[in-house]
C-alpha atoms as a PDB file:
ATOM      1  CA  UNK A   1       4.437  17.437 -23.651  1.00  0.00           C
ATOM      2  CA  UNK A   2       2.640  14.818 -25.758  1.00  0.00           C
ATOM      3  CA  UNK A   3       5.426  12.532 -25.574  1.00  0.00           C
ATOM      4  CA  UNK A   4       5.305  12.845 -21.870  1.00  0.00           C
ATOM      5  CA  UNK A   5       1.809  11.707 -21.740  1.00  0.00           C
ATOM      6  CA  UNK A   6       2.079   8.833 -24.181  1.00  0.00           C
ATOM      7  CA  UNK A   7       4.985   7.781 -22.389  1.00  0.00           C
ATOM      8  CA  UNK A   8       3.447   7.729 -19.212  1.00  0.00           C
ATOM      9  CA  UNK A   9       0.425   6.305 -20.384  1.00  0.00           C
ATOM     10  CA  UNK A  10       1.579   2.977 -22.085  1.00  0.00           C
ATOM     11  CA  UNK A  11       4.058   2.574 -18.946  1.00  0.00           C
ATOM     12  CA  UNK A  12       0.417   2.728 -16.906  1.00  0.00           C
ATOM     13  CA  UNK A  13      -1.192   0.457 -19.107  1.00  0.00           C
ATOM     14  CA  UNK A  14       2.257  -1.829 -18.752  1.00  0.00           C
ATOM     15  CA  UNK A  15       1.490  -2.244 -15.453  1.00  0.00           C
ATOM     16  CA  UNK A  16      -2.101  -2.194 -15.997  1.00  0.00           C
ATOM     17  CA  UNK A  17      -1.192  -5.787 -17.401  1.00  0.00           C
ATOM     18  CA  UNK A  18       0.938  -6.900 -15.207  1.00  0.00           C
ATOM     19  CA  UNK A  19      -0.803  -6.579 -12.317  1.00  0.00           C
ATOM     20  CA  UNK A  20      -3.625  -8.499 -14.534  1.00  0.00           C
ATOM     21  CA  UNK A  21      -1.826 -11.327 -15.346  1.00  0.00           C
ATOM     22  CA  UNK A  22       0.118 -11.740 -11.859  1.00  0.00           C
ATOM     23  CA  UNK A  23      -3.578 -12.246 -10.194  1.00  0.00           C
ATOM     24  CA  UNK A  24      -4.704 -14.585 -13.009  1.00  0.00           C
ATOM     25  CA  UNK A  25      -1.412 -16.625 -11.856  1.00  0.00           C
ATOM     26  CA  UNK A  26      -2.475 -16.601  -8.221  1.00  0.00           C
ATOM     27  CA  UNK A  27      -5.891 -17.386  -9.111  1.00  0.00           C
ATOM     28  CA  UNK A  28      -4.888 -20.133 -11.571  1.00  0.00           C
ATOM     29  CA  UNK A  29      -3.107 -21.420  -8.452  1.00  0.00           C
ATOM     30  CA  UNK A  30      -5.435 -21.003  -6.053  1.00  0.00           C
ATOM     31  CA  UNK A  31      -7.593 -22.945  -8.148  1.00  0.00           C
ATOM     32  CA  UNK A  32      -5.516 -25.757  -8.290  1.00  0.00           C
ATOM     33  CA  UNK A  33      -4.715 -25.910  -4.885  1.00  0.00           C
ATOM     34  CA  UNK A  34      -8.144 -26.090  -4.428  1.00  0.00           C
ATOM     35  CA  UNK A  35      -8.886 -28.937  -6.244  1.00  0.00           C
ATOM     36  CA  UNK A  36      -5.311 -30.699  -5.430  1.00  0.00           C
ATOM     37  CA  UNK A  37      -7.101 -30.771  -1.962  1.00  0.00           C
ATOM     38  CA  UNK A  38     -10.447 -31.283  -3.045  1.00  0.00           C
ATOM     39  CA  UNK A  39      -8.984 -34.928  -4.513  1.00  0.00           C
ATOM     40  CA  UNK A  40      -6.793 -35.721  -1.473  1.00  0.00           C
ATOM     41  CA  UNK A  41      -9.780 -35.217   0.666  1.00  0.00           C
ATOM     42  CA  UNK A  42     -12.130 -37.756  -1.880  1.00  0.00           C
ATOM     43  CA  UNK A  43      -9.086 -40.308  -1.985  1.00  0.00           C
ATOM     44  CA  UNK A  44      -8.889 -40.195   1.999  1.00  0.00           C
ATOM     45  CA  UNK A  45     -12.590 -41.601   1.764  1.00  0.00           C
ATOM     46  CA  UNK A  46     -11.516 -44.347  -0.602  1.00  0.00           C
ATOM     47  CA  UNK A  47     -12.037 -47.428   0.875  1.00  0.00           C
ATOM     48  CA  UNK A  48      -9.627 -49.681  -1.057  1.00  0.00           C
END
């Protein structure tokens, strides 16, 4: 029985951190589509 619940607890805490780190990838990519537009929007206003 105690096996049972250690083994279901680290798989939980497996994907526990899985699901952390997949939205710290979106977010890191959100962010940087965010500012990848942010700077094509500033050099559209370039006057060169």
């Amino acid at each position: 029985m105690q096996d049972n619940i250690e083994q279901d607890l680290s798989e939980y805490l497996q994907s526990l951190n899985a699901q952390r780190e997949n939205q710290a990838d979106a977010q890191r990519e959100a962010d940087i589509n965010s500012l990848s537009n942010l700077f094509i929007k500033k050099a559209g206003t370039i006057n060169v």
